[in-house]
Structure formats: structure tokens, C-alpha cells
ModelCIF file with pLDDT and N, C-alpha, C, O atoms, coordinates in Angstrom:
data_MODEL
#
_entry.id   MODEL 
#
_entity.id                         1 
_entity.type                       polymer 
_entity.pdbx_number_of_molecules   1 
#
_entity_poly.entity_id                      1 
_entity_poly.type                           'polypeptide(L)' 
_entity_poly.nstd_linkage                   no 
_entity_poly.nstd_monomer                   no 
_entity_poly.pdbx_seq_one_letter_code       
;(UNK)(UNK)(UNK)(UNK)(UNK)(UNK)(UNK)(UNK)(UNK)(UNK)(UNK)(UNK)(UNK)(UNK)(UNK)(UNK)
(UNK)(UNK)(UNK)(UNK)(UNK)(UNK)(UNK)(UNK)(UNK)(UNK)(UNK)(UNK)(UNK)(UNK)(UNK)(UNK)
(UNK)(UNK)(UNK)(UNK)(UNK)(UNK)
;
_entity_poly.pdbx_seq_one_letter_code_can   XXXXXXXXXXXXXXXXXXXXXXXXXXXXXXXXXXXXXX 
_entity_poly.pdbx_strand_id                 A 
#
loop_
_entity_poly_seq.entity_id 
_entity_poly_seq.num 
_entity_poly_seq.mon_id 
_entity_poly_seq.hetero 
1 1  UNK n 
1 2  UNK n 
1 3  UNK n 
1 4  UNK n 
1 5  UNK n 
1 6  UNK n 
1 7  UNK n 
1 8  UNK n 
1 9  UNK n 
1 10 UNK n 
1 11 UNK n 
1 12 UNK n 
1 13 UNK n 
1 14 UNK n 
1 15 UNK n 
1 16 UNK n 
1 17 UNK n 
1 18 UNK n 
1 19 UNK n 
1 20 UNK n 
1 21 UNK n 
1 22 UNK n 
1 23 UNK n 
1 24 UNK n 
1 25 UNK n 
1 26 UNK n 
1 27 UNK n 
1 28 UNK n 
1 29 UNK n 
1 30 UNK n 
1 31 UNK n 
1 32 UNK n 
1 33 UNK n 
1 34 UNK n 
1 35 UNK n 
1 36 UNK n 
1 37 UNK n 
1 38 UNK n 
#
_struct_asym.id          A 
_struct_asym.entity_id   1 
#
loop_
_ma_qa_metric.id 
_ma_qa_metric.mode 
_ma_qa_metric.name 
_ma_qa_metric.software_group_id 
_ma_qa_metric.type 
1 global pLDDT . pLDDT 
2 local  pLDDT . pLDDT 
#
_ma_qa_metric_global.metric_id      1 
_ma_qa_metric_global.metric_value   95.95 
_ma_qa_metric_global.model_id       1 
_ma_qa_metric_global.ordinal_id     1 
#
loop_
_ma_qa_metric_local.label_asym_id 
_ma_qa_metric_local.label_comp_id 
_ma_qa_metric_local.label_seq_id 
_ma_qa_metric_local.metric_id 
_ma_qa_metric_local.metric_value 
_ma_qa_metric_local.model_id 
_ma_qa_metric_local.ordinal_id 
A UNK 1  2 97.00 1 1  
A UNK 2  2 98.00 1 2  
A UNK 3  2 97.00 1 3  
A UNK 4  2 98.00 1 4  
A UNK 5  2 98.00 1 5  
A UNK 6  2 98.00 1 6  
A UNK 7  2 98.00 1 7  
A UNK 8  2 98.00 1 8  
A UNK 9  2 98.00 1 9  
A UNK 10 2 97.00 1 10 
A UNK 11 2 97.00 1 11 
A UNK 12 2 96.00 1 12 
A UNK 13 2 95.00 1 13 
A UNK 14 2 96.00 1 14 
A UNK 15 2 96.00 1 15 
A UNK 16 2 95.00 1 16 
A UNK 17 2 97.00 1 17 
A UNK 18 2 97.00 1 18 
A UNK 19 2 97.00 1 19 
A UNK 20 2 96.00 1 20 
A UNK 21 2 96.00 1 21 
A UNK 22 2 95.00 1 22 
A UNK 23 2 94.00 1 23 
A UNK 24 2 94.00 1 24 
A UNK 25 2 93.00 1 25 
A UNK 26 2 94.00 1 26 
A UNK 27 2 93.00 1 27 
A UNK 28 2 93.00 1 28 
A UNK 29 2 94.00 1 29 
A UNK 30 2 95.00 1 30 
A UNK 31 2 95.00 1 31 
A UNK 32 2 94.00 1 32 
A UNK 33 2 95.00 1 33 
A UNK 34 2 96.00 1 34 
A UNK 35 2 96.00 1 35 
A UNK 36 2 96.00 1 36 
A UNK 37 2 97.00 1 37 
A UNK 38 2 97.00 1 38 
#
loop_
_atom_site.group_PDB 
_atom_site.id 
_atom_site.type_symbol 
_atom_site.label_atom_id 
_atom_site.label_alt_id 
_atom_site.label_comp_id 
_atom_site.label_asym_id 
_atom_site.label_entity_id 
_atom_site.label_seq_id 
_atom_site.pdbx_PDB_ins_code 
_atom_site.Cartn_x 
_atom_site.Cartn_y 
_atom_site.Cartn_z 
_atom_site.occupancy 
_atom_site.B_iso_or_equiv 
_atom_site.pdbx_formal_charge 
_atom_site.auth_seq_id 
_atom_site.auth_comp_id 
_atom_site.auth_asym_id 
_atom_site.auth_atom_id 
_atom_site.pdbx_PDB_model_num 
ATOM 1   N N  . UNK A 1 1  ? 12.631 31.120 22.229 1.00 97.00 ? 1  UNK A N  1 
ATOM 2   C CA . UNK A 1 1  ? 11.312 31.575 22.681 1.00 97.00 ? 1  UNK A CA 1 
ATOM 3   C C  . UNK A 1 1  ? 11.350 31.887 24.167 1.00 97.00 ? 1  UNK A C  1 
ATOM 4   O O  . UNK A 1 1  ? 10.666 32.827 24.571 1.00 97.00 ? 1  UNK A O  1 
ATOM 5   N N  . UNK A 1 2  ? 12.075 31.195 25.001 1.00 98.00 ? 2  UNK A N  1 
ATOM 6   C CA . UNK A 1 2  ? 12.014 31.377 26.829 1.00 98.00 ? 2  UNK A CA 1 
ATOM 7   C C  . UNK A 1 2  ? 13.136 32.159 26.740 1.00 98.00 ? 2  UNK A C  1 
ATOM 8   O O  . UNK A 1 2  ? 13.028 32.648 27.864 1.00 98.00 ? 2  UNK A O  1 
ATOM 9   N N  . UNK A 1 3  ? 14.269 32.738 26.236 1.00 97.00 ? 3  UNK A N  1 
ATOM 10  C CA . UNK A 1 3  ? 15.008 33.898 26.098 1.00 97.00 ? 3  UNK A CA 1 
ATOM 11  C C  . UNK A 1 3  ? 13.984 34.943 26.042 1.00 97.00 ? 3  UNK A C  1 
ATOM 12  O O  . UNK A 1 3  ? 13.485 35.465 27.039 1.00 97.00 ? 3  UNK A O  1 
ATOM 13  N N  . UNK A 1 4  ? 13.698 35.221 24.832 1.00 98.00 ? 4  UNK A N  1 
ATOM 14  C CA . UNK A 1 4  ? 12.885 36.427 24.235 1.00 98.00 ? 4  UNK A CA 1 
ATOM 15  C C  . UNK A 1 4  ? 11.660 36.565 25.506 1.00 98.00 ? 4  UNK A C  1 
ATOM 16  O O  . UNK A 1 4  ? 11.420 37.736 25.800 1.00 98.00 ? 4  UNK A O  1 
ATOM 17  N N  . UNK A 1 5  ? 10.980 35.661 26.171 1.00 98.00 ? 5  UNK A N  1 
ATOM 18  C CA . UNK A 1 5  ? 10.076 35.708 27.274 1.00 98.00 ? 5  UNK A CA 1 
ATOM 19  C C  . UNK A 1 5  ? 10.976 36.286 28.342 1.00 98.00 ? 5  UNK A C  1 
ATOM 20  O O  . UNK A 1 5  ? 10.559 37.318 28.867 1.00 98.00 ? 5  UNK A O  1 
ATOM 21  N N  . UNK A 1 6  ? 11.990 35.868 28.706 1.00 98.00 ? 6  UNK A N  1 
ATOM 22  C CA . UNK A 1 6  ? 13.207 36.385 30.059 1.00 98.00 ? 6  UNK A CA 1 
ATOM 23  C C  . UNK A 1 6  ? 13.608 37.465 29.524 1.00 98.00 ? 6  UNK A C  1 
ATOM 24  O O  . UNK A 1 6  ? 14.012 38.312 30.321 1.00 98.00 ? 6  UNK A O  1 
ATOM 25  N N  . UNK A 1 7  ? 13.636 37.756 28.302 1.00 98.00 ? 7  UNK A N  1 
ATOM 26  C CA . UNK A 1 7  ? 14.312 39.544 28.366 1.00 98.00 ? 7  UNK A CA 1 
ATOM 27  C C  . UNK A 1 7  ? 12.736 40.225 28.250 1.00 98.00 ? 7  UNK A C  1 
ATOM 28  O O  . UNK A 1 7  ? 13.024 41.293 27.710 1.00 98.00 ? 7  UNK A O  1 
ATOM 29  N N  . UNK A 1 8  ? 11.814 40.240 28.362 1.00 98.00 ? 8  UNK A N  1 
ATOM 30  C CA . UNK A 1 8  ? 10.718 41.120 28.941 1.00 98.00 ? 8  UNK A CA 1 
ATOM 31  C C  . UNK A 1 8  ? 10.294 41.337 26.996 1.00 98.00 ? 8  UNK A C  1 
ATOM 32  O O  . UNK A 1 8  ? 9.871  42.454 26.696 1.00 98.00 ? 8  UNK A O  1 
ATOM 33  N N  . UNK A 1 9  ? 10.392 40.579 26.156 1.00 98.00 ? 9  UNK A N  1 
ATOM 34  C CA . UNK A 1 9  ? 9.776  41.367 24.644 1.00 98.00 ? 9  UNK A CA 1 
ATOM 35  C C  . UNK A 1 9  ? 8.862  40.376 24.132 1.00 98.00 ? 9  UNK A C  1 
ATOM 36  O O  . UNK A 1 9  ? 8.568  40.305 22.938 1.00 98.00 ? 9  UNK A O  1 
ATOM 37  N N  . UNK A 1 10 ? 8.310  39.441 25.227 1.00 97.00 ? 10 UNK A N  1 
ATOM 38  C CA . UNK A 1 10 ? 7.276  38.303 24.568 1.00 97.00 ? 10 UNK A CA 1 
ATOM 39  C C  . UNK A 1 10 ? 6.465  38.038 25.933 1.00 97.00 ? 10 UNK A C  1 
ATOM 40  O O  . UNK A 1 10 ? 7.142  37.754 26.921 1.00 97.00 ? 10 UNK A O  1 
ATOM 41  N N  . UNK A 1 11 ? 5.077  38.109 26.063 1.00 97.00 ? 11 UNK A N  1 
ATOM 42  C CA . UNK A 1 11 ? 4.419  38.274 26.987 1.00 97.00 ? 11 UNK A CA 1 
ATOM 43  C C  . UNK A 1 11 ? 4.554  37.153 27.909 1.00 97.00 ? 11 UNK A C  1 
ATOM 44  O O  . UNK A 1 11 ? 5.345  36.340 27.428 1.00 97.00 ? 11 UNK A O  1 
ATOM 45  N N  . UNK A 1 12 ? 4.016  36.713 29.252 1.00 96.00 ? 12 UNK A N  1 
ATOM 46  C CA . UNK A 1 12 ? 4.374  35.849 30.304 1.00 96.00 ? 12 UNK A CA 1 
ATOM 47  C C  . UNK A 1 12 ? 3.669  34.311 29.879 1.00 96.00 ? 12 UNK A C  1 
ATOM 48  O O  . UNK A 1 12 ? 2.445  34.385 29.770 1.00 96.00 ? 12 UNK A O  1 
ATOM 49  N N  . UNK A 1 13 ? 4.122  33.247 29.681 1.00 95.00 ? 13 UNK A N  1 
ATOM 50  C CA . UNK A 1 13 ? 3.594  32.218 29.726 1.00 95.00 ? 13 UNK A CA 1 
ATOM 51  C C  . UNK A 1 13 ? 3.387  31.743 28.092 1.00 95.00 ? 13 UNK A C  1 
ATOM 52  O O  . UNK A 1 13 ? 2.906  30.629 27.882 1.00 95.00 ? 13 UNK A O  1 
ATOM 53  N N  . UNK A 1 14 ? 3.819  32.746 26.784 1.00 96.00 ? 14 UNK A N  1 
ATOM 54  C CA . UNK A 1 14 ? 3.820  32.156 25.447 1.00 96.00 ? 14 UNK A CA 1 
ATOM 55  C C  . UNK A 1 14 ? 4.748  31.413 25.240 1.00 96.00 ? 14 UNK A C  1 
ATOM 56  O O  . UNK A 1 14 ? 4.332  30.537 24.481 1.00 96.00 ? 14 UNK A O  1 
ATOM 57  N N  . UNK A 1 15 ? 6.073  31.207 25.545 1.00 96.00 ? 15 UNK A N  1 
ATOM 58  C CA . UNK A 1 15 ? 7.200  30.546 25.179 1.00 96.00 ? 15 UNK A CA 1 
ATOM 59  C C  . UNK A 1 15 ? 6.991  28.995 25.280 1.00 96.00 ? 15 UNK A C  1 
ATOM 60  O O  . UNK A 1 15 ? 7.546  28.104 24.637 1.00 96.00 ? 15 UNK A O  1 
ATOM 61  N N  . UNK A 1 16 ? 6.103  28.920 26.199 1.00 95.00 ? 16 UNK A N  1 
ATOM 62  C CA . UNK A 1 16 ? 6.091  27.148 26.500 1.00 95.00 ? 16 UNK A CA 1 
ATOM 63  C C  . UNK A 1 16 ? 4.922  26.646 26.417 1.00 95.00 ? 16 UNK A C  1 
ATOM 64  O O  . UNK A 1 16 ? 4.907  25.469 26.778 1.00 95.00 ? 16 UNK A O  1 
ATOM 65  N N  . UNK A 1 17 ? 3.351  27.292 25.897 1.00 97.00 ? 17 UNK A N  1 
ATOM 66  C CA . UNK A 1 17 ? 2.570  26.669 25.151 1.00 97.00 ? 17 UNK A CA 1 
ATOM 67  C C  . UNK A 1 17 ? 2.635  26.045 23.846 1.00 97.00 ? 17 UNK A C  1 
ATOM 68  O O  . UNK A 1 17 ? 2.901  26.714 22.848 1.00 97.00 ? 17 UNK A O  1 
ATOM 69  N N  . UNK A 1 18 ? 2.362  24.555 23.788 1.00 97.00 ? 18 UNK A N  1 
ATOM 70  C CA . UNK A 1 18 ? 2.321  24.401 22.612 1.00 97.00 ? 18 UNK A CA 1 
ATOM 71  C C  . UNK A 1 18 ? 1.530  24.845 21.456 1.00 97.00 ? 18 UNK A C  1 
ATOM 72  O O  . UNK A 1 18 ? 0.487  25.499 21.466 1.00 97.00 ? 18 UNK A O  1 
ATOM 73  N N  . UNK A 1 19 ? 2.324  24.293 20.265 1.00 97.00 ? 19 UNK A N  1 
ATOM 74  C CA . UNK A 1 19 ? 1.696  25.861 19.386 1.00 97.00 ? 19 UNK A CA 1 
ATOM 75  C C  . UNK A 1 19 ? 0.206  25.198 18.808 1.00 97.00 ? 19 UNK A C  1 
ATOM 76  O O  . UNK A 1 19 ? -0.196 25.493 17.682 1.00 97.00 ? 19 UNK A O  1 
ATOM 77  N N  . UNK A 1 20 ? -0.419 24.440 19.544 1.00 96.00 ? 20 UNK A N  1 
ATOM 78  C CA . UNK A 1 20 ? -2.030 24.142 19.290 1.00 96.00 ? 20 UNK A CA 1 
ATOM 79  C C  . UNK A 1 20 ? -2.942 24.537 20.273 1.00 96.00 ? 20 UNK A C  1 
ATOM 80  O O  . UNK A 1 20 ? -4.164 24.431 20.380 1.00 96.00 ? 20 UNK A O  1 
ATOM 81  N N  . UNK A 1 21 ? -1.986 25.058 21.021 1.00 96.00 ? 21 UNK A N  1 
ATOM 82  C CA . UNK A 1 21 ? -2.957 25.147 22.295 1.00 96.00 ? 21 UNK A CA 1 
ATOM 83  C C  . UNK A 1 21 ? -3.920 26.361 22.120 1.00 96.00 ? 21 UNK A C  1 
ATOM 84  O O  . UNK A 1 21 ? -3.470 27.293 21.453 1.00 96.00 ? 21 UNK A O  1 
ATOM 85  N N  . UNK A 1 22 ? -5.059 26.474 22.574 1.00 95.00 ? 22 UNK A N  1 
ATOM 86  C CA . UNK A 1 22 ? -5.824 27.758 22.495 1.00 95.00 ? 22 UNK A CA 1 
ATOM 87  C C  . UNK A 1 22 ? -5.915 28.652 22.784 1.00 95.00 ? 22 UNK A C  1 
ATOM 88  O O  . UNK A 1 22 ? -6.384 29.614 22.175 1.00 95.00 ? 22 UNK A O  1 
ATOM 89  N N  . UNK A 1 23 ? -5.298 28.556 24.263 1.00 94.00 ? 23 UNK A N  1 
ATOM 90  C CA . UNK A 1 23 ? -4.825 29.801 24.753 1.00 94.00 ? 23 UNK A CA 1 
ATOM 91  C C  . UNK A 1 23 ? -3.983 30.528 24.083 1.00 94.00 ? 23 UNK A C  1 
ATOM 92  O O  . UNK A 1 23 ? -3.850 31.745 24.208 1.00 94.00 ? 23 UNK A O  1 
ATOM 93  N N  . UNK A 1 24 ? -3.388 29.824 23.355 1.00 94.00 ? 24 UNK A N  1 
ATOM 94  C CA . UNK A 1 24 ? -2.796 31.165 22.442 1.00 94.00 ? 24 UNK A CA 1 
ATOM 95  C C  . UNK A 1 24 ? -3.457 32.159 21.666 1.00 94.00 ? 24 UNK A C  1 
ATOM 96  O O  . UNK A 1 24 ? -2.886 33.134 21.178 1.00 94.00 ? 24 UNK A O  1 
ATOM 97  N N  . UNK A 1 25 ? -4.776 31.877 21.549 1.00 93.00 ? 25 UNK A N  1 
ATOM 98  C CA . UNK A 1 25 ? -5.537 32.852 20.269 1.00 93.00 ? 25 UNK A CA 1 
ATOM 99  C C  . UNK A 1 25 ? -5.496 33.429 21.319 1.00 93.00 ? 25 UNK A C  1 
ATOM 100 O O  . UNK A 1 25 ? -4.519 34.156 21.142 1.00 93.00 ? 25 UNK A O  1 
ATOM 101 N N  . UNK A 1 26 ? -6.022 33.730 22.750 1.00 94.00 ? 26 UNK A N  1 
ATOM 102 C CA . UNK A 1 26 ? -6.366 34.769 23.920 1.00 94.00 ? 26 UNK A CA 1 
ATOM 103 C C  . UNK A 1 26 ? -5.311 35.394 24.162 1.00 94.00 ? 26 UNK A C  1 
ATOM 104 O O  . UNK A 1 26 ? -5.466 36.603 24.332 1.00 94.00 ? 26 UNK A O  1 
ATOM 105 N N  . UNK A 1 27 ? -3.952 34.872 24.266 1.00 93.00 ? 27 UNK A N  1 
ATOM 106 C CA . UNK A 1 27 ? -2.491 35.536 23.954 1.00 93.00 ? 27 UNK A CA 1 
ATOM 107 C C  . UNK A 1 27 ? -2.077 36.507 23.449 1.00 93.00 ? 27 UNK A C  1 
ATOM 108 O O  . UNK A 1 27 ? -1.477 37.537 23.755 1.00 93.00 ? 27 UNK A O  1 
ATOM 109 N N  . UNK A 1 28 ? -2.748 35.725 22.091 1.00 93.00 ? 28 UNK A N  1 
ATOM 110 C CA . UNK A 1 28 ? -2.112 36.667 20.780 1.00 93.00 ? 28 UNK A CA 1 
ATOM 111 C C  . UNK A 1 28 ? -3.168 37.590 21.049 1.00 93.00 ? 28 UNK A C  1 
ATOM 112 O O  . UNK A 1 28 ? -2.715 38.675 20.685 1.00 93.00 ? 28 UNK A O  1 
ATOM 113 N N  . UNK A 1 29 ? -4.428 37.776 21.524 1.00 94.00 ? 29 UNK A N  1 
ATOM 114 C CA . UNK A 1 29 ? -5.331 38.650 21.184 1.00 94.00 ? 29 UNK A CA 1 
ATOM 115 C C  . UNK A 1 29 ? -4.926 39.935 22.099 1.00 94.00 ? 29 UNK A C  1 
ATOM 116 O O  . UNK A 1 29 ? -5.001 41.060 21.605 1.00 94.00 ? 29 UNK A O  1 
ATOM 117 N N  . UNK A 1 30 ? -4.394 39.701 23.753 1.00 95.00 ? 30 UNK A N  1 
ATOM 118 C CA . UNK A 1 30 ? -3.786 40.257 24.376 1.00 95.00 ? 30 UNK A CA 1 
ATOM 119 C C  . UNK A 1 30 ? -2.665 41.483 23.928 1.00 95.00 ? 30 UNK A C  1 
ATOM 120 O O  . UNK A 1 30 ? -2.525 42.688 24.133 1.00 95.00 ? 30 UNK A O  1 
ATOM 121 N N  . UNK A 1 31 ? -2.021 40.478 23.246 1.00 95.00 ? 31 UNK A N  1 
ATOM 122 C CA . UNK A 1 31 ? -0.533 41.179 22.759 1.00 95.00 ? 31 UNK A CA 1 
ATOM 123 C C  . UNK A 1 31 ? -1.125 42.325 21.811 1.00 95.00 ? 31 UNK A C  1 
ATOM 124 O O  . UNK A 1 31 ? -0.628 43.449 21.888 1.00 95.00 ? 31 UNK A O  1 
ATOM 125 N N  . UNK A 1 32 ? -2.203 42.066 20.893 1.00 94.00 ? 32 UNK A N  1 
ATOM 126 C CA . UNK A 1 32 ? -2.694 43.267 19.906 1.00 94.00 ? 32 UNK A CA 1 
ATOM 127 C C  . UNK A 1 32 ? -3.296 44.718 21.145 1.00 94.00 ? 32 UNK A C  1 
ATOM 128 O O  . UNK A 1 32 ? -3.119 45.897 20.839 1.00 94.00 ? 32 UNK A O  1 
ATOM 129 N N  . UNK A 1 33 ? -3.905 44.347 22.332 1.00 95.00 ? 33 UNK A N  1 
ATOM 130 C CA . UNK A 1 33 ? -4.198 45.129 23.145 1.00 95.00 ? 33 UNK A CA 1 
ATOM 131 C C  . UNK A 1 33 ? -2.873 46.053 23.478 1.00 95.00 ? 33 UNK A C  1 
ATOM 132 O O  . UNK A 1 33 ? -2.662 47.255 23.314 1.00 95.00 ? 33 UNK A O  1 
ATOM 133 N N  . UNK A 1 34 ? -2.121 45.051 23.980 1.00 96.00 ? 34 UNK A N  1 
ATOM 134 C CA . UNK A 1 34 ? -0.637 45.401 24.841 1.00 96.00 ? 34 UNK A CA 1 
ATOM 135 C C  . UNK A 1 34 ? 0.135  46.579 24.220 1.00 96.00 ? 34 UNK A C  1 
ATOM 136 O O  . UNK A 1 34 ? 0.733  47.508 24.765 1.00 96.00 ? 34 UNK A O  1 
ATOM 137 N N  . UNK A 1 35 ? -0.098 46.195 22.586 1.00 96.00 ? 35 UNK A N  1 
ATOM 138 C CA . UNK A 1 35 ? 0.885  46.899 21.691 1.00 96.00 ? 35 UNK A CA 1 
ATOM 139 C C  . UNK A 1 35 ? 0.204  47.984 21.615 1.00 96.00 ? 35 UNK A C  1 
ATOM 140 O O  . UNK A 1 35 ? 1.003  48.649 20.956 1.00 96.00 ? 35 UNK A O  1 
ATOM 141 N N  . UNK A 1 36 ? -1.138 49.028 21.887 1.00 96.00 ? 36 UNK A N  1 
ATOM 142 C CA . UNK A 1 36 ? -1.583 50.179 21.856 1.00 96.00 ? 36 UNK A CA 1 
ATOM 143 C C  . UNK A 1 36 ? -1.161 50.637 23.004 1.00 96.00 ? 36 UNK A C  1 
ATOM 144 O O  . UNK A 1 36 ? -0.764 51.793 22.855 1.00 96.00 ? 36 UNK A O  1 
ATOM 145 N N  . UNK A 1 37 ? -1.068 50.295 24.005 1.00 97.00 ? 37 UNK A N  1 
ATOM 146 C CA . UNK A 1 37 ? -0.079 50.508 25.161 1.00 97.00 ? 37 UNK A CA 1 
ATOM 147 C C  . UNK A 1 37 ? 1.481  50.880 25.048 1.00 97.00 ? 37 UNK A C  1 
ATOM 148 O O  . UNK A 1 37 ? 2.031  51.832 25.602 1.00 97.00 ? 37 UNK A O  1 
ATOM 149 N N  . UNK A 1 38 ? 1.993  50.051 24.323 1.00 97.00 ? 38 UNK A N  1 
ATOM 150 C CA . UNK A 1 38 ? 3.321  50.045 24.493 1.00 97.00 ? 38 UNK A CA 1 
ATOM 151 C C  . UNK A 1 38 ? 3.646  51.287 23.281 1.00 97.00 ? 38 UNK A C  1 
ATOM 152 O O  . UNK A 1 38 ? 4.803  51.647 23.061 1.00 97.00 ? 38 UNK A O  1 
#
């Protein structure tokens, strides 16, 4: 997970939340933005 974050293909700061934390729904919600971008 902190590989895939260091080569630039997983957004800044997901690799080392744990996976209950909430900020991840705002994350993941991000990444659906990101990907009409990318």
C-alpha cells in the first residue's frame, strides 16, 4: 500500500489510514473525482 502511494498510483495519505477510519469514505470519494481527471 506505501509502495503503490510512492510510485504516484494511490492518492496522498491512503496507505496508512486504518481501514475504519472515515476519512477514507472522503478519500475514496476524492479518487472517483480524480479519475474524471485522469
Amino acid at each position: 500500500a506505501s509502495i503503490v502511494e510512492a510510485l504516484g498510483m494511490q492518492l496522498s495519505g491512503l496507505s496508512s489510514l486504518p481501514a475504519v477510519d472515515k476519512r477514507r469514505y472522503a478519500l475514496a470519494h476524492t479518487a472517483g473525482r480524480k479519475m474524471i481527471e485522469l
